[in-house]
Structure formats: structure tokens, C-alpha cells
Protein backbone atom coordinates (compact mmCIF):
# COMPACT_ATOMS: atom_id res chain seq x y z
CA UNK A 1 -110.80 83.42 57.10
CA UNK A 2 -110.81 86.03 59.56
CA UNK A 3 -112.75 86.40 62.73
CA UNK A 4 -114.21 89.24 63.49
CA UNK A 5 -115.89 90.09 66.15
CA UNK A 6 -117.65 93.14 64.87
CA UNK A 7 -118.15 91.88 61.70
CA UNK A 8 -121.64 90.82 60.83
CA UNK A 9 -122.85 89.89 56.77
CA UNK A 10 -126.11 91.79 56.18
CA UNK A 11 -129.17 89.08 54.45
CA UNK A 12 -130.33 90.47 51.54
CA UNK A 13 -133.61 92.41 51.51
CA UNK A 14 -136.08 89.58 50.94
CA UNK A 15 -133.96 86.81 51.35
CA UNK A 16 -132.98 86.34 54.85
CA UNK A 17 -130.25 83.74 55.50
CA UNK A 18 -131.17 80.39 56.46
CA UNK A 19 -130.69 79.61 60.54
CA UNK A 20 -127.93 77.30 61.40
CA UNK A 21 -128.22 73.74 61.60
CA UNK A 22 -128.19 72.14 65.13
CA UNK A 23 -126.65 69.13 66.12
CA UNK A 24 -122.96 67.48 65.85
CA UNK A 25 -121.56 65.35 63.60
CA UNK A 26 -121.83 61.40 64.81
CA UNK A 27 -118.47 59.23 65.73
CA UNK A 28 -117.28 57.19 63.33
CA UNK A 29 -116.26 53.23 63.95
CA UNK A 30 -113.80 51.12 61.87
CA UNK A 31 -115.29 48.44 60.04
CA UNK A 32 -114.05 46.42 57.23
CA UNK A 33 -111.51 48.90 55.95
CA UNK A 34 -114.92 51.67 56.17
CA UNK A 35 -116.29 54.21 58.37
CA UNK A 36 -119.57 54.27 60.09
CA UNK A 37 -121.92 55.96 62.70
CA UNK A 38 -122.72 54.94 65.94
CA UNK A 39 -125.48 56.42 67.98
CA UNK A 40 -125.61 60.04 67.65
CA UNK A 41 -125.41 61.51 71.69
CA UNK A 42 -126.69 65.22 70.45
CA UNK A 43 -130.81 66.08 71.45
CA UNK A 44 -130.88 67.62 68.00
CA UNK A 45 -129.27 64.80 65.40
CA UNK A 46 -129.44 66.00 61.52
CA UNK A 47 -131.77 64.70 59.48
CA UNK A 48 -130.69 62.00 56.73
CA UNK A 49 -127.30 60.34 58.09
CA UNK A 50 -124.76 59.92 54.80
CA UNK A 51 -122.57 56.88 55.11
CA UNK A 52 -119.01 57.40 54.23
CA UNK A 53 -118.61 53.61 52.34
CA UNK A 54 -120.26 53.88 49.19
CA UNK A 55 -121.59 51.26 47.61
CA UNK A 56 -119.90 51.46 43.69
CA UNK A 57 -116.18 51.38 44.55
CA UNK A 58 -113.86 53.81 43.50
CA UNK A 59 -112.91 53.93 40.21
CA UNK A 60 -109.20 54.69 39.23
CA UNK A 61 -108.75 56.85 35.82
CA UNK A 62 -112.28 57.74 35.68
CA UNK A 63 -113.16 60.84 37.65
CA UNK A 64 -116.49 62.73 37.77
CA UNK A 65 -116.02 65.58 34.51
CA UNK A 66 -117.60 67.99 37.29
CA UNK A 67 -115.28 67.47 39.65
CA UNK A 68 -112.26 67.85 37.55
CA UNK A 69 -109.56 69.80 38.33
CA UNK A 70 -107.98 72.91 35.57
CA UNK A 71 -104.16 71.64 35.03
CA UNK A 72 -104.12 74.17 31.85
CA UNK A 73 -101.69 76.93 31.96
CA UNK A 74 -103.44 79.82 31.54
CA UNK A 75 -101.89 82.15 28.76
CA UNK A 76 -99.83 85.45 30.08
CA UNK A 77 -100.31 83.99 34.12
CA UNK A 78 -96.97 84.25 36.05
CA UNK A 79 -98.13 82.32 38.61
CA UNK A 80 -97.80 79.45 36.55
CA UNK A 81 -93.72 80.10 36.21
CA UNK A 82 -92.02 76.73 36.79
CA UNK A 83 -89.58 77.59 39.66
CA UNK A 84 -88.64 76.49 42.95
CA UNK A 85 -87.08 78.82 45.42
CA UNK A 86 -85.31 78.64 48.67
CA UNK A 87 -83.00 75.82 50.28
CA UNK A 88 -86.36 74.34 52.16
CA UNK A 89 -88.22 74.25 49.45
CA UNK A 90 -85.52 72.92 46.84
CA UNK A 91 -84.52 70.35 49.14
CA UNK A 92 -88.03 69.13 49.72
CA UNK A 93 -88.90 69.03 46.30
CA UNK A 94 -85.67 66.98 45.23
CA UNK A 95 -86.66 64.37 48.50
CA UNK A 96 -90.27 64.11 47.29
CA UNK A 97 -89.25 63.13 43.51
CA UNK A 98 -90.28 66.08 41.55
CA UNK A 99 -89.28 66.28 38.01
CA UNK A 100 -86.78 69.02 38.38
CA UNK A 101 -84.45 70.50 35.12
CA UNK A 102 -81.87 71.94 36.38
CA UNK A 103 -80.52 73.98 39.80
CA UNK A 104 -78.77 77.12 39.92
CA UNK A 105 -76.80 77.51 42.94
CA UNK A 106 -74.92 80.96 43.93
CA UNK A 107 -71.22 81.05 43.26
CA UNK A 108 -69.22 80.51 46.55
CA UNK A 109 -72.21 79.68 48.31
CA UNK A 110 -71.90 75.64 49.25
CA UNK A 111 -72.42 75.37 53.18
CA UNK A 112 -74.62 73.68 55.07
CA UNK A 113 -78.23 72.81 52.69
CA UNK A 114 -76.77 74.05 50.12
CA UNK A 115 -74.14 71.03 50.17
CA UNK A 116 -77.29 68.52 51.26
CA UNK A 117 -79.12 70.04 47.61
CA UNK A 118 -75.93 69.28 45.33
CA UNK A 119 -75.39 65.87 46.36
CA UNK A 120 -78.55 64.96 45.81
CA UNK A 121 -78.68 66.61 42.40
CA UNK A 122 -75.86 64.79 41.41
CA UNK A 123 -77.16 61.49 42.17
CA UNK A 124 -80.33 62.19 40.27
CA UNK A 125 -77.95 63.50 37.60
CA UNK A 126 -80.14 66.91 37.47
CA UNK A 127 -77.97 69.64 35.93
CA UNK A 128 -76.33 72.53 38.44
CA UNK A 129 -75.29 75.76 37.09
CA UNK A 130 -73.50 77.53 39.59
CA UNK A 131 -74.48 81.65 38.45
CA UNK A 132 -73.67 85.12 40.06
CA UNK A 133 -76.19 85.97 42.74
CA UNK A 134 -77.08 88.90 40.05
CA UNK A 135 -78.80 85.99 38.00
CA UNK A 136 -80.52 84.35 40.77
CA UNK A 137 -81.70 87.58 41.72
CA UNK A 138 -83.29 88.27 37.99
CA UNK A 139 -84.86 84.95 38.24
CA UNK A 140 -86.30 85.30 41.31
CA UNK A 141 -90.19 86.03 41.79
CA UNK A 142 -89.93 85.80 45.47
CA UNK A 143 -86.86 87.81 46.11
CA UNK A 144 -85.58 85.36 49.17
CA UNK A 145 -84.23 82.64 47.24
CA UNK A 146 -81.19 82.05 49.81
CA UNK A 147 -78.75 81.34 46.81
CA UNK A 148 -80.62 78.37 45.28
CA UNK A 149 -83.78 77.90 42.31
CA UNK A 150 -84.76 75.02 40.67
CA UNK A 151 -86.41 74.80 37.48
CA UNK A 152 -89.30 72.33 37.48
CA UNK A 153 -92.85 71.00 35.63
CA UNK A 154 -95.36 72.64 36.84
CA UNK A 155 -97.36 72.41 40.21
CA UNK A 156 -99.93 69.64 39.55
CA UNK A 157 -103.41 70.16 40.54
CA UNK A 158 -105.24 67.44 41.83
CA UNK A 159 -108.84 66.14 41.40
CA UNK A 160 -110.97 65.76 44.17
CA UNK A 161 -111.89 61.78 43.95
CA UNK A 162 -108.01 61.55 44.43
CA UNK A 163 -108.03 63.50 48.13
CA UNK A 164 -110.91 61.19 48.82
CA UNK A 165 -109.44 58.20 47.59
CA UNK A 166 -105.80 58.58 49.24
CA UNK A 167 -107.96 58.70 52.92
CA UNK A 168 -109.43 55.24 51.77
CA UNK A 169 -106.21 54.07 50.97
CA UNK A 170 -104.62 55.16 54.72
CA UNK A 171 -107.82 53.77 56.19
CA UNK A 172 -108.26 57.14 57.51
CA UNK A 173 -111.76 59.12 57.58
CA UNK A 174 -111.03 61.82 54.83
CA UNK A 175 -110.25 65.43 56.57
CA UNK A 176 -110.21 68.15 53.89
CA UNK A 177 -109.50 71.76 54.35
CA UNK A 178 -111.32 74.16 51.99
CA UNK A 179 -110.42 77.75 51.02
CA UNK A 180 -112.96 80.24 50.08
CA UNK A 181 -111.76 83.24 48.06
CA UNK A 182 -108.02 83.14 49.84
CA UNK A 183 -106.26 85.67 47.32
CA UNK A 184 -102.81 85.72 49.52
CA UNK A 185 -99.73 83.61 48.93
CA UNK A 186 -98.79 83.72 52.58
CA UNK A 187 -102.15 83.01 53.87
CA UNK A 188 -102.09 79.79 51.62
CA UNK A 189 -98.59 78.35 52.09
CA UNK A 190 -99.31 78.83 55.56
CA UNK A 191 -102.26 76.41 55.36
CA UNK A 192 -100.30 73.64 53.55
CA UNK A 193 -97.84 73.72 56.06
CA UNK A 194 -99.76 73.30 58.77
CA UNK A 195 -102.19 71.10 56.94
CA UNK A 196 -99.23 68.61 56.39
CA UNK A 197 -98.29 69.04 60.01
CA UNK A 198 -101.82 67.95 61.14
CA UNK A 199 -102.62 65.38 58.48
CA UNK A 200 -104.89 66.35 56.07
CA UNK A 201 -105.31 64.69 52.91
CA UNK A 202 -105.84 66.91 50.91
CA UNK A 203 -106.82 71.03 50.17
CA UNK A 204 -109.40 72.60 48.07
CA UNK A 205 -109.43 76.05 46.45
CA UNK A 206 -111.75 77.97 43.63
CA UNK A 207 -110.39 78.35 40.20
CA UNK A 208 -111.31 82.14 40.03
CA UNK A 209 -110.82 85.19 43.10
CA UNK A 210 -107.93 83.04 44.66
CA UNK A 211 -104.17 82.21 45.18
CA UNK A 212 -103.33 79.37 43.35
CA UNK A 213 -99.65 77.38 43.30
CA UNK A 214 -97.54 80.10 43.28
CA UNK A 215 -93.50 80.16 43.85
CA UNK A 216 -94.12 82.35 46.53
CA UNK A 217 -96.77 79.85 48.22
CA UNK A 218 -94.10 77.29 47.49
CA UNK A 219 -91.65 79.22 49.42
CA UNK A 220 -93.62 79.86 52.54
CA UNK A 221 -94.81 76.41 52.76
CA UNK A 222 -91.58 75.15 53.57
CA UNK A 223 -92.12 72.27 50.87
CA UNK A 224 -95.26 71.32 52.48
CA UNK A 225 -96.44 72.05 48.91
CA UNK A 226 -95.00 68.69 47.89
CA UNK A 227 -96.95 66.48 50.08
CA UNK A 228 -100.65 68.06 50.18
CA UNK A 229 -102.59 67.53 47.14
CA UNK A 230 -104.20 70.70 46.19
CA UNK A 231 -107.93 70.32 43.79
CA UNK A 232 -108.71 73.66 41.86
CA UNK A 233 -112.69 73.45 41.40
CA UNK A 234 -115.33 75.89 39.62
CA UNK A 235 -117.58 75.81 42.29
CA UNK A 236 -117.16 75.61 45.66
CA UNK A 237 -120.75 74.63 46.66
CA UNK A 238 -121.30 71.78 43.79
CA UNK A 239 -118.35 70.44 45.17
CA UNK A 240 -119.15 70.64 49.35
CA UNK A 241 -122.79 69.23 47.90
CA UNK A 242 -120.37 65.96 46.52
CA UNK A 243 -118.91 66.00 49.07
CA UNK A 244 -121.22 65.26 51.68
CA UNK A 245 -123.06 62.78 49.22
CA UNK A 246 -119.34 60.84 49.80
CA UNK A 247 -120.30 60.76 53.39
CA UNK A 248 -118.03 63.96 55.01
CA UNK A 249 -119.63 66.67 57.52
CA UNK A 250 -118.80 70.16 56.38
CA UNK A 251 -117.49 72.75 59.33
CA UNK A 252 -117.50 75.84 58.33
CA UNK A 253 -115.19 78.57 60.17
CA UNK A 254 -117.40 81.83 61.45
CA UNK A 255 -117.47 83.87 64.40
CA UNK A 256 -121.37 83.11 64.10
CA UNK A 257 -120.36 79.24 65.11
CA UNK A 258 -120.13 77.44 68.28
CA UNK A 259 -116.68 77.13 69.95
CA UNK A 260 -114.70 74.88 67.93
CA UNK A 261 -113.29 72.62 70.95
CA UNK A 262 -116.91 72.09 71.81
CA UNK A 263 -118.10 70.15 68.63
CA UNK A 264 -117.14 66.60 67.31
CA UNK A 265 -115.54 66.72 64.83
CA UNK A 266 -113.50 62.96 64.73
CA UNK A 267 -115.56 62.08 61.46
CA UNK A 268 -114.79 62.58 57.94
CA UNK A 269 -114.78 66.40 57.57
CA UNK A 270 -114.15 69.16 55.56
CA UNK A 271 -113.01 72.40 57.56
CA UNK A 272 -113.25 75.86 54.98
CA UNK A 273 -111.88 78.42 55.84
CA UNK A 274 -112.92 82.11 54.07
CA UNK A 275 -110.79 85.03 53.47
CA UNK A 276 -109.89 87.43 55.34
CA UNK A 277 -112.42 90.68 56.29
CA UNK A 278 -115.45 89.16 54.05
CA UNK A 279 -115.08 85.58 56.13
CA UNK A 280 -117.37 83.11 54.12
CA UNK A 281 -119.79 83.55 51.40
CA UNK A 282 -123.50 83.46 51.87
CA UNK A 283 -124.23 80.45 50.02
CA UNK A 284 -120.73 78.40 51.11
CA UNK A 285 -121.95 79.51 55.05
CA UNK A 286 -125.52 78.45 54.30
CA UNK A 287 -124.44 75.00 52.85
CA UNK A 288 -122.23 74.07 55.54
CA UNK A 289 -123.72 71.80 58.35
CA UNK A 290 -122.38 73.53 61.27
CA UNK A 291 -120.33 76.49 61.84
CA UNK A 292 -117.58 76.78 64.80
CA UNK A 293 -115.33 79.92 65.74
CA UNK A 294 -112.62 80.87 68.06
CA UNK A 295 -113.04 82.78 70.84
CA UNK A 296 -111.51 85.62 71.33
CA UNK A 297 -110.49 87.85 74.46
CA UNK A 298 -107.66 90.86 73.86
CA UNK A 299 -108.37 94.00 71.88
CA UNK A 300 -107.67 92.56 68.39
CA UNK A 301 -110.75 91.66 66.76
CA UNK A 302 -109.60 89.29 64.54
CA UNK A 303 -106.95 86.74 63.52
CA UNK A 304 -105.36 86.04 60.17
CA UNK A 305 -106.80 83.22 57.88
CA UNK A 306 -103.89 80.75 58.22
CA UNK A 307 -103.98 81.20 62.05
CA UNK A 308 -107.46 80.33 62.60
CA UNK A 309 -107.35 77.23 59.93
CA UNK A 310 -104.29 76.03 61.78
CA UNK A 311 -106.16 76.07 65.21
CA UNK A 312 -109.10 74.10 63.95
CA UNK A 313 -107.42 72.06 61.97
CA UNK A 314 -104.97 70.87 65.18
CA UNK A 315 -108.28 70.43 67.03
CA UNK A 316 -109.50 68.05 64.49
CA UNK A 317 -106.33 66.25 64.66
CA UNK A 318 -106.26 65.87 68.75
CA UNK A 319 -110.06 64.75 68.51
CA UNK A 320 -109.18 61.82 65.72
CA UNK A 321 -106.15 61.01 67.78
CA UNK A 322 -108.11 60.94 71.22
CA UNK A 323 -111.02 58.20 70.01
């Protein structure tokens, strides 16, 4: 998402947009392993409250068929090329337990990382190949693979129930971050690095107009790719609808919103984030519950997606740690 202060989405003729909701999310309190609202302190509460404890408890294995993520490869997609480049990203995969093949490591390059990767290769008996750089520079989609790529399954997409369900787990009120049309690598490894950094359980993203799990993400995550589940959906707004039935406030990022240190936001939330120039969609926008933005003061007129999800989302995390 990108804010813009000049930018303004036209309503279509006939169908203005709907105004924005008022009010704040309420404060959650810790209660038998749950989550629930105290008093709301805002003049203008919502309407219905959701509760974040449901009643029917989770069940493991059986996930909602709507809700499910797409782990198909998709014939003729590159994205979908099983490697792992980059000492960061290597090493963080082989730490986290990834099913890795082999590693190819550049001749007479052993220093440092490097080193750190081979030993732990070796005790996972994973097969090295040590190749010319010429080789690791036709394998390479990202063309900064700093003399190591793995070969590895597939990134695994997640399914939505399991984000909610690893919150429960931490006893944690579930923080999501969701992506709206994001269609750049950089712009989403950026996200699930600082989305690890700030503790968010999980990230969602559309099946169609975006970035998925690309080696390039991979790379500029730093590994964060590892540790933050990532749920591919076909629709965004049937899934923020399930989501607030499961009890979580949805914040939408918009230069049409409130300033974001000035809401509460120390509930179970989802923060989504649109892409950059177009900002949200009309529907996504209308279907959030409040909207919050980022102020801005020098002559640029906008900031990149990544940037303005990683403010929010280090907001979120002060609030939650501040209760």
C-alpha cells in the first residue's frame, strides 16, 4: 500500500462508497486461555460485538473447503522453482528444518556463513556439490546468490484456520497482516521480515494479481520466509468476512483513515495493506471496520507498501506490549 496524499478513488456513478465506520476496536482481557471485551471507552462503539472464543473448538485436519489454501503447482509458473538463494536465507532454512536436497556451494568460497551452512549440511547429511560460480550463476533466478543455493520442496502455503489456530496455541490475540494485490517480490519479502520482527502470526495474500513465494521474496526476507505462515485465498473479502465472524477487527491502511497511533488496536486484528498507487480496493476498503494512515509532512507524497505495513504493524506490536 501506498499513501498518497493526492490520491483520491473516484465512487462509481450511482454507487457512492459507503462512509467509514466510527468507533475503535474494544481491549481485550485474558480469560481462561480466551480473549474478551471489556467496556468499550469510544462515544461511537460498533454495533454487534464478535467474541474471539468460539464456542465449537477448533478442529485439527478439518479446515473450512472455502478457506483453503492452493498448494498446486501451477503448470509453466517459475515462481514455483524449488530454490533457495543467498547465505541468509540458506542458513535460515537449514536452522528452521526445511526439507532441503542438496547445496551447491562456490568453489574456493568457504569463509565465514558459508563454513556455518556446510557444517550443518553435513550433520543433516544433505548433499554439497561444490560448482564453478558459472553454474551458480545459471541457476540463479535472483542473480545475488553470494556463492550458495539450495535445492528444496516447495514453499508451503498455509490455510487460514492454521494462522488462527497457532495465536490460540501462544495464547496470543491473533494479529494478521493482509496484502491486497501486492505484485512485487521486494515489497513482500519486506513484509515477512518485518512481520516476523513484530510478531505476527501469520500473512494473507490473493491467489490471482499478486506476488506469491518467490526465490526472490525468499531472498529479501532474510529467511523470515521460514517462520511466517503465508495463506493464498480466492477472495479476499469472503475471507476478512470469516474473519471477523472468528472474532478479529479489520484495519485497513488508507490515507482516508485516522492516524494510526491514535486508534486501539491491542485486540485481535488484521492490518491489510494494498498495493502501491491503486492503495485498496473498493470493496476490501468498504469491508474493513476502520481505516488508519500515516501522516505525512516532506514533499514526497507517498511511501512504499512494505514501509507503511512495517510502521503499523510495529504500532500494533508496542500497543499489545503496553496493556
Amino acid at each position: 500500500m501506498a499513501f498518497n496524499k493526492n490520491y483520491s478513488k473516484p465512487a462509481r456513478p450511482g454507487k457512492p462508497g459507503r462512509p467509514d465506520r466510527p468507533g475503535r476496536p474494544g481491549k481485550f482481557e485474558k480469560k481462561d486461555g480466551g480473549f474478551t471485551k471489556d467496556e468499550r471507552k469510544s462515544e461511537k462503539p460498533f454495533g454487534k460485538r464478535r467474541p474471539f472464543e468460539k464456542a465449537a473448538p477448533y478442529e485439527t485436519g478439518k479446515p473450512k473447503d472455502k478457506y483453503k489454501a492452493d498448494i498446486r503447482q501451477e503448470e509453466d509458473d517459475d515462481d514455483n522453482i524449488n530454490l533457495i538463494e543467498g547465505r541468509n536465507s540458506v542458513l535460515e532454512a537449514l536452522k528452521s528444518n526445511r526439507e532441503i536436497d542438496k547445496i551447491f556451494v562456490q568453489k574456493g568460497v568457504g569463509e565465514g556463513s558459508i563454513r556455518q551452512i556446510i557444517a550443518i549440511a553435513r550433520e543433516k547429511n544433505i548433499l554439497i556439490k561444490e560448482v564453478d560460480k558459472a553454474k551458480l550463476d545459471g541457476l540463479s533466478r535472483t542473480r545475488n546468490h553470494q556463492g550458495v543455493i539450495a535445492s528444496a520442496a516447495l514453499y508451503k502455503y498455509y490455510e487460514v484456520d492454521d494462522i488462527l489456530q497457532s495465536a490460540r496455541e501462544k495464547g496470543e490475540a491473533p494479529f494478521i497482516v493482509i496484502l491486497d494485490e501486492i505484485t512485487d517480490n521486494n515489497n513482500l519479502g519486506s513484509v515477512l521480515r518485518s512481520a516476523d520482527a513484530a510478531g505476527v502470526h501469520g500473512i494473507i495474500i490473493p491467489k490471482r494479481r499478486a506476488v506469491g513465494l518467490t526465490p526472490a521474496v525468499a531472498k529479501i526476507s532474510a529467511g523470515a520466509i521460514e517462520y511466517v505462515p503465508v495463506a493464498k485465498v480466492t477472495n479476499l473479502n469472503h475471507t476478512i468476512e470469516y474473519l471477523k465472524k472468528e472474532g478479529l477487527w479489520i484495519a485497513g491502511a488508507s490515507m482516508e483513515g485516522e492516524v494510526y497511533y491514535g486508534k486501539d488496536m491491542t485486540g485481535p486484528i488484521a492490518l491489510v495493506i494494498g498495493s502501491e498507487g491503486e492503495g485498496l480496493g473498493r470493496l476490501v476498503k468498504e469491508n474493513c471496520d476502520f481505516l488508519v494512515s500515516v501522516p505525512m509532512k516532506g514533499k514526497i507524497a507517498s511511501l512504499n507498501a512494505a514501509v507503511s505495513a512495517a510502521i503499523i504493524m510495529f504500532e500494533i506490536q508496542k500497543q499489545r506490549k503496553n496493556r
